[in-house]
PDB file of N, CA and C in Angstrom:
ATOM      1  N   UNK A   1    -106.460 -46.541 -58.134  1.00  0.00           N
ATOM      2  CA  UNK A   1    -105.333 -47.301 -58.620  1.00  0.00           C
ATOM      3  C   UNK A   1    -105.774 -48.126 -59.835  1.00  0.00           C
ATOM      4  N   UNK A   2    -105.309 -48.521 -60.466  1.00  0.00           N
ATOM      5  CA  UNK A   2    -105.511 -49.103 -62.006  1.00  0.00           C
ATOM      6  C   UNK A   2    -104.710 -50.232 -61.799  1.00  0.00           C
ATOM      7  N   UNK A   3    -104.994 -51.235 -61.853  1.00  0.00           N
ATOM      8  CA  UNK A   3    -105.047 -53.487 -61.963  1.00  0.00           C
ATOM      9  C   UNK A   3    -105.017 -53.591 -63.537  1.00  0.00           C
ATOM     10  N   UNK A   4    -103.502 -54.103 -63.472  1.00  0.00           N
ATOM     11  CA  UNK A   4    -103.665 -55.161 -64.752  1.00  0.00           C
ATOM     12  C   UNK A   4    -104.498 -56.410 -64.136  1.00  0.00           C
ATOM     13  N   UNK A   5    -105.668 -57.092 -66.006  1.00  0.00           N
ATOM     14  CA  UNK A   5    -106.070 -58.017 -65.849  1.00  0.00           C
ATOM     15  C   UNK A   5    -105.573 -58.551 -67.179  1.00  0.00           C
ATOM     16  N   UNK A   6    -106.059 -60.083 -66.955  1.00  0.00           N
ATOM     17  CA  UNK A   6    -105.764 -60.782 -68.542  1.00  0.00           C
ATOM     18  C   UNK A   6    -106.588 -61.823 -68.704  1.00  0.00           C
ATOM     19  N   UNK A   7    -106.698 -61.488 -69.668  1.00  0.00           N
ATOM     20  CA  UNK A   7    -108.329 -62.312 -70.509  1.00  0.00           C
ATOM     21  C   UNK A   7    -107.491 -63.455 -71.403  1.00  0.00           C
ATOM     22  N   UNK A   8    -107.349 -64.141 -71.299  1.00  0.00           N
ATOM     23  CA  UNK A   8    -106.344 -65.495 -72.156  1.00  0.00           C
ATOM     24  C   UNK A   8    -107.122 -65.310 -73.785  1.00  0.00           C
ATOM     25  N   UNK A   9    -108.579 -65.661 -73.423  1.00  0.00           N
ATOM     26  CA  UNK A   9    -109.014 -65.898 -74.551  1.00  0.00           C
ATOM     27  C   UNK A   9    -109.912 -64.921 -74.996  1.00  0.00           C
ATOM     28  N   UNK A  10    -110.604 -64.740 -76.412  1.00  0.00           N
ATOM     29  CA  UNK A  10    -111.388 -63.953 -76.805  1.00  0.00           C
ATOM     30  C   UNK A  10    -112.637 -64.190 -76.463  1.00  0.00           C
ATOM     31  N   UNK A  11    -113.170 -65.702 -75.637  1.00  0.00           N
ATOM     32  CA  UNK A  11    -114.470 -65.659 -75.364  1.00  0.00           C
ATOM     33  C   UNK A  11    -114.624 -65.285 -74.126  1.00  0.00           C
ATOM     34  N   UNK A  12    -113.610 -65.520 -73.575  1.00  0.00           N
ATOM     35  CA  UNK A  12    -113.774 -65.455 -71.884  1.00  0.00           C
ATOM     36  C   UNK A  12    -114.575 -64.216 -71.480  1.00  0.00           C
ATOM     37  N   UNK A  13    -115.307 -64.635 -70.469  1.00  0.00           N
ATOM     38  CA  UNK A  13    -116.013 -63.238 -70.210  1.00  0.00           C
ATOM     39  C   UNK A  13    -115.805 -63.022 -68.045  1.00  0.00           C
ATOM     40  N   UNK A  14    -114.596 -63.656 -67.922  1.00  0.00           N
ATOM     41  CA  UNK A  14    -114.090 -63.086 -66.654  1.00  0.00           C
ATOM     42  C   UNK A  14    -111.909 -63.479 -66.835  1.00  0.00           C
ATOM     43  N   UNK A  15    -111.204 -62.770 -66.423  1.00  0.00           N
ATOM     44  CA  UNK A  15    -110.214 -62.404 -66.590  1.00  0.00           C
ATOM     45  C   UNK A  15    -109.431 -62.044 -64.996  1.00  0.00           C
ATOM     46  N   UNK A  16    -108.379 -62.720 -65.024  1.00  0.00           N
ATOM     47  CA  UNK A  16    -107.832 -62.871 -64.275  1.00  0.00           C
ATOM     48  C   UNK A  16    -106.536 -61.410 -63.020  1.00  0.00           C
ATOM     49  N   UNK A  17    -106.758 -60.932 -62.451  1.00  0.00           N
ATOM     50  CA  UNK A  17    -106.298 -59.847 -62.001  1.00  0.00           C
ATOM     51  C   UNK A  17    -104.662 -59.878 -61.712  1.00  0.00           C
ATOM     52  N   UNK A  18    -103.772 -59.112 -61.966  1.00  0.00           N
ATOM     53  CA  UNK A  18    -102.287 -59.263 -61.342  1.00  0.00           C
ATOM     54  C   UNK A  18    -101.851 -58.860 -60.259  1.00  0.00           C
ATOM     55  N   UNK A  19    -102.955 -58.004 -59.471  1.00  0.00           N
ATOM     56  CA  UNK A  19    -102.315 -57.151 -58.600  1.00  0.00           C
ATOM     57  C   UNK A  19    -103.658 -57.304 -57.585  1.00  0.00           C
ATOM     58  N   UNK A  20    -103.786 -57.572 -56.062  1.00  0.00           N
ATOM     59  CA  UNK A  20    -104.902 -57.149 -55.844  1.00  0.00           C
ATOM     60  C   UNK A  20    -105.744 -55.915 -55.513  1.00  0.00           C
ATOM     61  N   UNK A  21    -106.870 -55.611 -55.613  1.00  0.00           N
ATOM     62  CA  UNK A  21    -107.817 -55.156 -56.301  1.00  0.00           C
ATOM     63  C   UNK A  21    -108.716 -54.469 -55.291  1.00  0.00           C
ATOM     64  N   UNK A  22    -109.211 -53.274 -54.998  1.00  0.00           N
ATOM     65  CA  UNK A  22    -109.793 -52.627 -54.033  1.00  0.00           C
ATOM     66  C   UNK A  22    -110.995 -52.424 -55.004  1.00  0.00           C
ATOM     67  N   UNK A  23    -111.851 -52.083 -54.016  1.00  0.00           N
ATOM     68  CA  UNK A  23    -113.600 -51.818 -54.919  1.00  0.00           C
ATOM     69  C   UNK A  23    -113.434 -49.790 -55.326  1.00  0.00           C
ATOM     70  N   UNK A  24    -113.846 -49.767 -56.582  1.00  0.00           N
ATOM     71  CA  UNK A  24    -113.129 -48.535 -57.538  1.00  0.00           C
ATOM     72  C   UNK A  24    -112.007 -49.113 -58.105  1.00  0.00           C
ATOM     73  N   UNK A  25    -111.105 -49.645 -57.678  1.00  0.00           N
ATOM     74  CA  UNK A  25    -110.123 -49.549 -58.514  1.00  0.00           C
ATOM     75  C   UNK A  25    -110.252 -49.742 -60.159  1.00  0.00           C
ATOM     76  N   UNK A  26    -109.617 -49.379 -61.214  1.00  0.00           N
ATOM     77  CA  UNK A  26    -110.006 -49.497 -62.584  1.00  0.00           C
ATOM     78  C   UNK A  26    -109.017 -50.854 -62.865  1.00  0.00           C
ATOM     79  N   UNK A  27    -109.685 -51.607 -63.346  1.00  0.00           N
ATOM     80  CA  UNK A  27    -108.919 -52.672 -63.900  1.00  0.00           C
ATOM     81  C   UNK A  27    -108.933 -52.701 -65.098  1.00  0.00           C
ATOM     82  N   UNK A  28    -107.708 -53.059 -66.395  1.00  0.00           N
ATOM     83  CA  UNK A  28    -107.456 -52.519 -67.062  1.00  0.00           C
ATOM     84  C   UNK A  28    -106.722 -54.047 -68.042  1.00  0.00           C
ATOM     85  N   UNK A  29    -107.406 -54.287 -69.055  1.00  0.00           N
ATOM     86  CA  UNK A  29    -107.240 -55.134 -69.910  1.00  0.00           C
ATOM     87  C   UNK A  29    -106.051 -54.800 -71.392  1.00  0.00           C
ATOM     88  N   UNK A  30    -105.592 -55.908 -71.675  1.00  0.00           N
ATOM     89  CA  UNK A  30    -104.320 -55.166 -72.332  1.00  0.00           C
ATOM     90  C   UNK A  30    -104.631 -54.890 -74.210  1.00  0.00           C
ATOM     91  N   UNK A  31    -105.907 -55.084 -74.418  1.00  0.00           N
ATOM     92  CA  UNK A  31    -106.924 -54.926 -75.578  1.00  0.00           C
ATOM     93  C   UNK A  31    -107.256 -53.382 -74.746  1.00  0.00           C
ATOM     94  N   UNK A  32    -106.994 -52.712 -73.580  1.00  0.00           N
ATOM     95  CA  UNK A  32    -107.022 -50.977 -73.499  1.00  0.00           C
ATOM     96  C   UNK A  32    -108.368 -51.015 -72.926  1.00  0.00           C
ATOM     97  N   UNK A  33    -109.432 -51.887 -72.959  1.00  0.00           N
ATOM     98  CA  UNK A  33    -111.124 -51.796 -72.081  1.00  0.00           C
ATOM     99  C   UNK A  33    -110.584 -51.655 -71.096  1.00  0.00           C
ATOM    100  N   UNK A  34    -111.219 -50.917 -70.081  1.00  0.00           N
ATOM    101  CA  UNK A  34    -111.286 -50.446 -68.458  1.00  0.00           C
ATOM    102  C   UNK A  34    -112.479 -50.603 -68.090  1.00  0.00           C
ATOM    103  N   UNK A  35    -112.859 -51.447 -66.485  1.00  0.00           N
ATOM    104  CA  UNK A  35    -114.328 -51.613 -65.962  1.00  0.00           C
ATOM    105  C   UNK A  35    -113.844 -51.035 -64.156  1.00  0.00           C
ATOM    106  N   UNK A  36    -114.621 -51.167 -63.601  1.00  0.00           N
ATOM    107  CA  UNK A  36    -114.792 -50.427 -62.154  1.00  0.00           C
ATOM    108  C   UNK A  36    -114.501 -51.861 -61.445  1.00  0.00           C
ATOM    109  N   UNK A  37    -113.592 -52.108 -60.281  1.00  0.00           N
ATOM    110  CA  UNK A  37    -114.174 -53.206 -59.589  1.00  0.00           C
ATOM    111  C   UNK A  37    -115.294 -52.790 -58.675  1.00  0.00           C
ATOM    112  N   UNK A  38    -115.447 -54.091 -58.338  1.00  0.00           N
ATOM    113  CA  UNK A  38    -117.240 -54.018 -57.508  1.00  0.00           C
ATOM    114  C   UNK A  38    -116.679 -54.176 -55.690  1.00  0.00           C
ATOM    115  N   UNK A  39    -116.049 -55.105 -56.151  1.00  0.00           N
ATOM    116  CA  UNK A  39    -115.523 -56.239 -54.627  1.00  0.00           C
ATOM    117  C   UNK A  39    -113.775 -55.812 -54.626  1.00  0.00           C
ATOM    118  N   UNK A  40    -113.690 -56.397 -53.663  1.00  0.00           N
ATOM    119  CA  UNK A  40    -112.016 -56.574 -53.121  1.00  0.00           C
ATOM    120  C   UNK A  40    -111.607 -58.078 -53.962  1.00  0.00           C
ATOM    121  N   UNK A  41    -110.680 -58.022 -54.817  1.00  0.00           N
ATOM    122  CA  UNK A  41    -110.131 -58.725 -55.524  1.00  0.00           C
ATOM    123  C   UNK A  41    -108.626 -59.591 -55.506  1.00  0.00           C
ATOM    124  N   UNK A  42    -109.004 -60.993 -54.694  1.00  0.00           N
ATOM    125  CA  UNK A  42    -107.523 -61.246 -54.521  1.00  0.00           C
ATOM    126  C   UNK A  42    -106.571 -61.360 -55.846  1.00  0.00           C
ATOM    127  N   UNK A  43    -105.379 -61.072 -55.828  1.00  0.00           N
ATOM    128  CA  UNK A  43    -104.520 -61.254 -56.865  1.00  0.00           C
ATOM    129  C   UNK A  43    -104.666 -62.572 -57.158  1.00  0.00           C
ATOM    130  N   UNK A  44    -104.565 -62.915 -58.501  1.00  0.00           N
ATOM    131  CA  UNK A  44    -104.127 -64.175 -59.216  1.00  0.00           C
ATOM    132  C   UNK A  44    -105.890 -64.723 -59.142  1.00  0.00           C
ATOM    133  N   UNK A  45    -106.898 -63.361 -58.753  1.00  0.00           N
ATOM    134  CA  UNK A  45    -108.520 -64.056 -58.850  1.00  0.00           C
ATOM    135  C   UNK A  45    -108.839 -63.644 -60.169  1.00  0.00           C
ATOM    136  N   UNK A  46    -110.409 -64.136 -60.152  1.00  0.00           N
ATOM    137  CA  UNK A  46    -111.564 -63.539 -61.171  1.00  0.00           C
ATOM    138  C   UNK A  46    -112.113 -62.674 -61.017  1.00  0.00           C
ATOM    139  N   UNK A  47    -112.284 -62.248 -62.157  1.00  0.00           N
ATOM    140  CA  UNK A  47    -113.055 -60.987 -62.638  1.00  0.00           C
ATOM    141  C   UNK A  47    -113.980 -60.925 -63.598  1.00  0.00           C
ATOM    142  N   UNK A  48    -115.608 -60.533 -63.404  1.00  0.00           N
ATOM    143  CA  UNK A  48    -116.157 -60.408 -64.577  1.00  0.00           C
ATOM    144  C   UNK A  48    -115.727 -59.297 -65.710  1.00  0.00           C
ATOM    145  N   UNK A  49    -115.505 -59.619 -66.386  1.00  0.00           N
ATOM    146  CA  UNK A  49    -115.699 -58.392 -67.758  1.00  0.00           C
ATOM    147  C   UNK A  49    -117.012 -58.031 -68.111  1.00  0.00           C
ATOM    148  N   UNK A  50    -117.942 -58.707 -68.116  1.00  0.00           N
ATOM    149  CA  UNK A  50    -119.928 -58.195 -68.651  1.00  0.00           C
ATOM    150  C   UNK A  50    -120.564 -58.829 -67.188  1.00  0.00           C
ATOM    151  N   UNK A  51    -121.529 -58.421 -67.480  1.00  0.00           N
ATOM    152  CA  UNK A  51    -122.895 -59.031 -66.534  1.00  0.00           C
ATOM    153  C   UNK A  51    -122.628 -60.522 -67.031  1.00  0.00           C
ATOM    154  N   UNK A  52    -122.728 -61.198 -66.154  1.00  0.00           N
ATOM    155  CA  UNK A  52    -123.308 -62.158 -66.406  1.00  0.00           C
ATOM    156  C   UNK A  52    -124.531 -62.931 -65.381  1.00  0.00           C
ATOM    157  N   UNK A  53    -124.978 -63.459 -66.125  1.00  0.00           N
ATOM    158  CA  UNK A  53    -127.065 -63.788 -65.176  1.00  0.00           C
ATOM    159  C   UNK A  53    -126.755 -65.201 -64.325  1.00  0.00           C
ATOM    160  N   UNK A  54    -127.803 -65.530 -63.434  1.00  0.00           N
ATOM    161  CA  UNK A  54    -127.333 -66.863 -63.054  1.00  0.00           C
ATOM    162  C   UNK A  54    -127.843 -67.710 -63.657  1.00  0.00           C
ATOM    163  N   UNK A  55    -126.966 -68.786 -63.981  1.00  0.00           N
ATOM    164  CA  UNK A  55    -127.004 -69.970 -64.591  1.00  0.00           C
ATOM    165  C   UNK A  55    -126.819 -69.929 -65.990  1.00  0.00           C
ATOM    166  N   UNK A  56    -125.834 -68.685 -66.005  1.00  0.00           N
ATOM    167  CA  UNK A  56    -124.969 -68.520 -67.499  1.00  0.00           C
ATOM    168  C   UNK A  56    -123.556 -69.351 -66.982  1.00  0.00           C
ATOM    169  N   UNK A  57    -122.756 -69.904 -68.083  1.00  0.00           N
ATOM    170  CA  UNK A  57    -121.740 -70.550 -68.272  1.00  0.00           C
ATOM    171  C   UNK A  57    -120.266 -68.985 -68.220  1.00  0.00           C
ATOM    172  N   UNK A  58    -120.019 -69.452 -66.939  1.00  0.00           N
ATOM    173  CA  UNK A  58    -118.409 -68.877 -66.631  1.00  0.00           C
ATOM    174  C   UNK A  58    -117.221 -69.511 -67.211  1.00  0.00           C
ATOM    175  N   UNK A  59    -116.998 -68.267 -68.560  1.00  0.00           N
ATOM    176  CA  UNK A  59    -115.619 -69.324 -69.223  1.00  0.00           C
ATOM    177  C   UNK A  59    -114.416 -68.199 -69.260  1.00  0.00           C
ATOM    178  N   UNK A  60    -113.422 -69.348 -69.081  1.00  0.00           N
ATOM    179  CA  UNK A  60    -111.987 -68.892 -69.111  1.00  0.00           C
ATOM    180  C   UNK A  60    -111.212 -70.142 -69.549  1.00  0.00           C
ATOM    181  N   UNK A  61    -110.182 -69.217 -70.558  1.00  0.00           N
ATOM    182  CA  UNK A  61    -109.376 -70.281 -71.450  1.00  0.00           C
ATOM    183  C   UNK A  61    -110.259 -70.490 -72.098  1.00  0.00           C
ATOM    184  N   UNK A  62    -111.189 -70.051 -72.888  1.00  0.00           N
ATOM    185  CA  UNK A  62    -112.116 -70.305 -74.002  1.00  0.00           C
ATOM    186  C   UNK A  62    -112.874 -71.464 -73.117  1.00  0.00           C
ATOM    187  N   UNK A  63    -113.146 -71.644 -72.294  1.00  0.00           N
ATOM    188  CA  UNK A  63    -113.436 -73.032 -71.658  1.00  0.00           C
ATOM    189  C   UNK A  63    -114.587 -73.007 -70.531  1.00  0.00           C
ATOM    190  N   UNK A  64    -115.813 -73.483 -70.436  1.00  0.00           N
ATOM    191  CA  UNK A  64    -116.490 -73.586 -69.465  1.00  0.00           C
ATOM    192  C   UNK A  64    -115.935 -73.977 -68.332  1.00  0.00           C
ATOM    193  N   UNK A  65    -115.897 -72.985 -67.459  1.00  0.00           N
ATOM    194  CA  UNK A  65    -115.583 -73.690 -65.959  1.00  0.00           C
ATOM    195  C   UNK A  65    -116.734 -73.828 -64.902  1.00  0.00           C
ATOM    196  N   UNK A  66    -117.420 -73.180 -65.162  1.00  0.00           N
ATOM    197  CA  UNK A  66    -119.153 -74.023 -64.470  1.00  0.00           C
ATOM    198  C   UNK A  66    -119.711 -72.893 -64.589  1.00  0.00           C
ATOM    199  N   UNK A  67    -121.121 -72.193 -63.677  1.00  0.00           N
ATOM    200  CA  UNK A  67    -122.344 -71.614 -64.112  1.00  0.00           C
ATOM    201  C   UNK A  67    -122.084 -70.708 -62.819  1.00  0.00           C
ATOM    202  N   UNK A  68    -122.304 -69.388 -62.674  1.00  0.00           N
ATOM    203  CA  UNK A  68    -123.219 -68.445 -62.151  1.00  0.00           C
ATOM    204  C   UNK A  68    -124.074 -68.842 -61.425  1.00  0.00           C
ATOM    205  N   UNK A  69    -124.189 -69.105 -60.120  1.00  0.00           N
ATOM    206  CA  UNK A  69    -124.826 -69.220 -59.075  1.00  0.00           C
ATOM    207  C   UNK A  69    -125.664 -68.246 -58.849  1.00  0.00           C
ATOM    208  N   UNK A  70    -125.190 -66.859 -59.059  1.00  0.00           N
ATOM    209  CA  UNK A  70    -126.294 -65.790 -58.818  1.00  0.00           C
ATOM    210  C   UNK A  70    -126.202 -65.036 -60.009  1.00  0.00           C
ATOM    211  N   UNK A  71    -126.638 -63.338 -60.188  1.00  0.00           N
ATOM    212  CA  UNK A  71    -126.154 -62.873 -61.019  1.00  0.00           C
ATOM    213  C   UNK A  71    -124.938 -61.949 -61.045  1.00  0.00           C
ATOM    214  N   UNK A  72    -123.997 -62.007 -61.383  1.00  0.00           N
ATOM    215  CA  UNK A  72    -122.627 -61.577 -61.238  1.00  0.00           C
ATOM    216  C   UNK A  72    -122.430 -60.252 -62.430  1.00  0.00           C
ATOM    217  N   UNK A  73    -122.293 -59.350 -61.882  1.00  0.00           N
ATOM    218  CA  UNK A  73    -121.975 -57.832 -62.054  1.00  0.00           C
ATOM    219  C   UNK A  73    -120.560 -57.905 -62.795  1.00  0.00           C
ATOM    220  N   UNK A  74    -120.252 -56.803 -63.849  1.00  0.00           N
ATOM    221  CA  UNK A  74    -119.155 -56.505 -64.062  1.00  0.00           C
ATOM    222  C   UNK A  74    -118.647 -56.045 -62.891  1.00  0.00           C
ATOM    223  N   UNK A  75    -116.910 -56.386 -63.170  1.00  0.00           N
ATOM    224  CA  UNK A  75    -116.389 -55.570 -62.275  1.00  0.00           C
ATOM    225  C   UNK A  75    -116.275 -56.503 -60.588  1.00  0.00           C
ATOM    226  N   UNK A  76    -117.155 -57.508 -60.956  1.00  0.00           N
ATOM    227  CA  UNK A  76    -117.428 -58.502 -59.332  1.00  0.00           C
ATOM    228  C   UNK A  76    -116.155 -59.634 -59.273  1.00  0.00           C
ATOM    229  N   UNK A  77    -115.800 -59.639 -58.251  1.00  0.00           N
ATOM    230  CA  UNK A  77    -115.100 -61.164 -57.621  1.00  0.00           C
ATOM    231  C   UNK A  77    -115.948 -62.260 -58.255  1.00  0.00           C
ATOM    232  N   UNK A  78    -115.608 -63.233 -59.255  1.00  0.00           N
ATOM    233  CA  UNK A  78    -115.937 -64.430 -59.407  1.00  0.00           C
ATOM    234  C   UNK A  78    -115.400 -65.388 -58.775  1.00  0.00           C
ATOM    235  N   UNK A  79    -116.054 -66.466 -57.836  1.00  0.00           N
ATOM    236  CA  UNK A  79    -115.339 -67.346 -57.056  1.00  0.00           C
ATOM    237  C   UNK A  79    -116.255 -68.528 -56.678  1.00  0.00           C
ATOM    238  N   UNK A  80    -116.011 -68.732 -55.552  1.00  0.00           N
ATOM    239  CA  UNK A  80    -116.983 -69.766 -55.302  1.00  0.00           C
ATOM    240  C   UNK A  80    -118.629 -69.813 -54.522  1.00  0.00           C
ATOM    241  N   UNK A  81    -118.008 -68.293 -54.049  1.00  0.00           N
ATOM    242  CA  UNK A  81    -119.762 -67.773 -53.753  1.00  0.00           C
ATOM    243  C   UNK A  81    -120.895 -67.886 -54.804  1.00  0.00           C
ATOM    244  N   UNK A  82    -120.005 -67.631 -55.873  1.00  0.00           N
ATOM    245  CA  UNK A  82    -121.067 -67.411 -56.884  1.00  0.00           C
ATOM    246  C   UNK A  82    -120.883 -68.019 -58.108  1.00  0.00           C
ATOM    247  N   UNK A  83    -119.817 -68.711 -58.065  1.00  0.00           N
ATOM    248  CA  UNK A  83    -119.954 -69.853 -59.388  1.00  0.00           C
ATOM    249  C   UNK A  83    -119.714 -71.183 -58.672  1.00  0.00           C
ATOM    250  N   UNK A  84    -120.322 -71.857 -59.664  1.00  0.00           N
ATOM    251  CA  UNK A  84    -120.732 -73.342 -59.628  1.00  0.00           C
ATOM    252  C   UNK A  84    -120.145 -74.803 -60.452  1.00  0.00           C
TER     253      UNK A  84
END
């Protein structure tokens, strides 16, 4: 199945899902990039777009919202397991 996501801003490097999200499913950005999900994805959650390492800065809305707790996979549930 194919998930709209939406990336607000051009820095953001996790993006928000519309629909929820089974692991495979292709999620699908409206700039046309497609990534794999990793995890089960609640609607209205996060999503990485790149790798990101731990204790890199998780932003959305062009905006730091805190750090990578571990290292977070494209395609992964961003939440509170793993950001900070």
């Amino acid at each position: 199945m194919a998930v709209t996501a939406i990336r607000v801003h051009g820095a953001d490097n996790v993006a928000v899902v519309a629909a929820d999200v089974q692991p495979g499913d292709v999620v699908r950005l409206d700039d046309g990039r497609q990534l794999r999900a990793v995890d089960v994805i609640p609607r209205g959650s996060k999503v990485a777009l790149d790798p990101i390492a731990g204790g890199q800065p998780v932003v959305r809305y062009g905006e730091r919202i805190g750090e990578a707790t571990k290292d977070i996979a494209a395609g992964e549930y961003v939440h509170s397991h793993n950001l900070a």
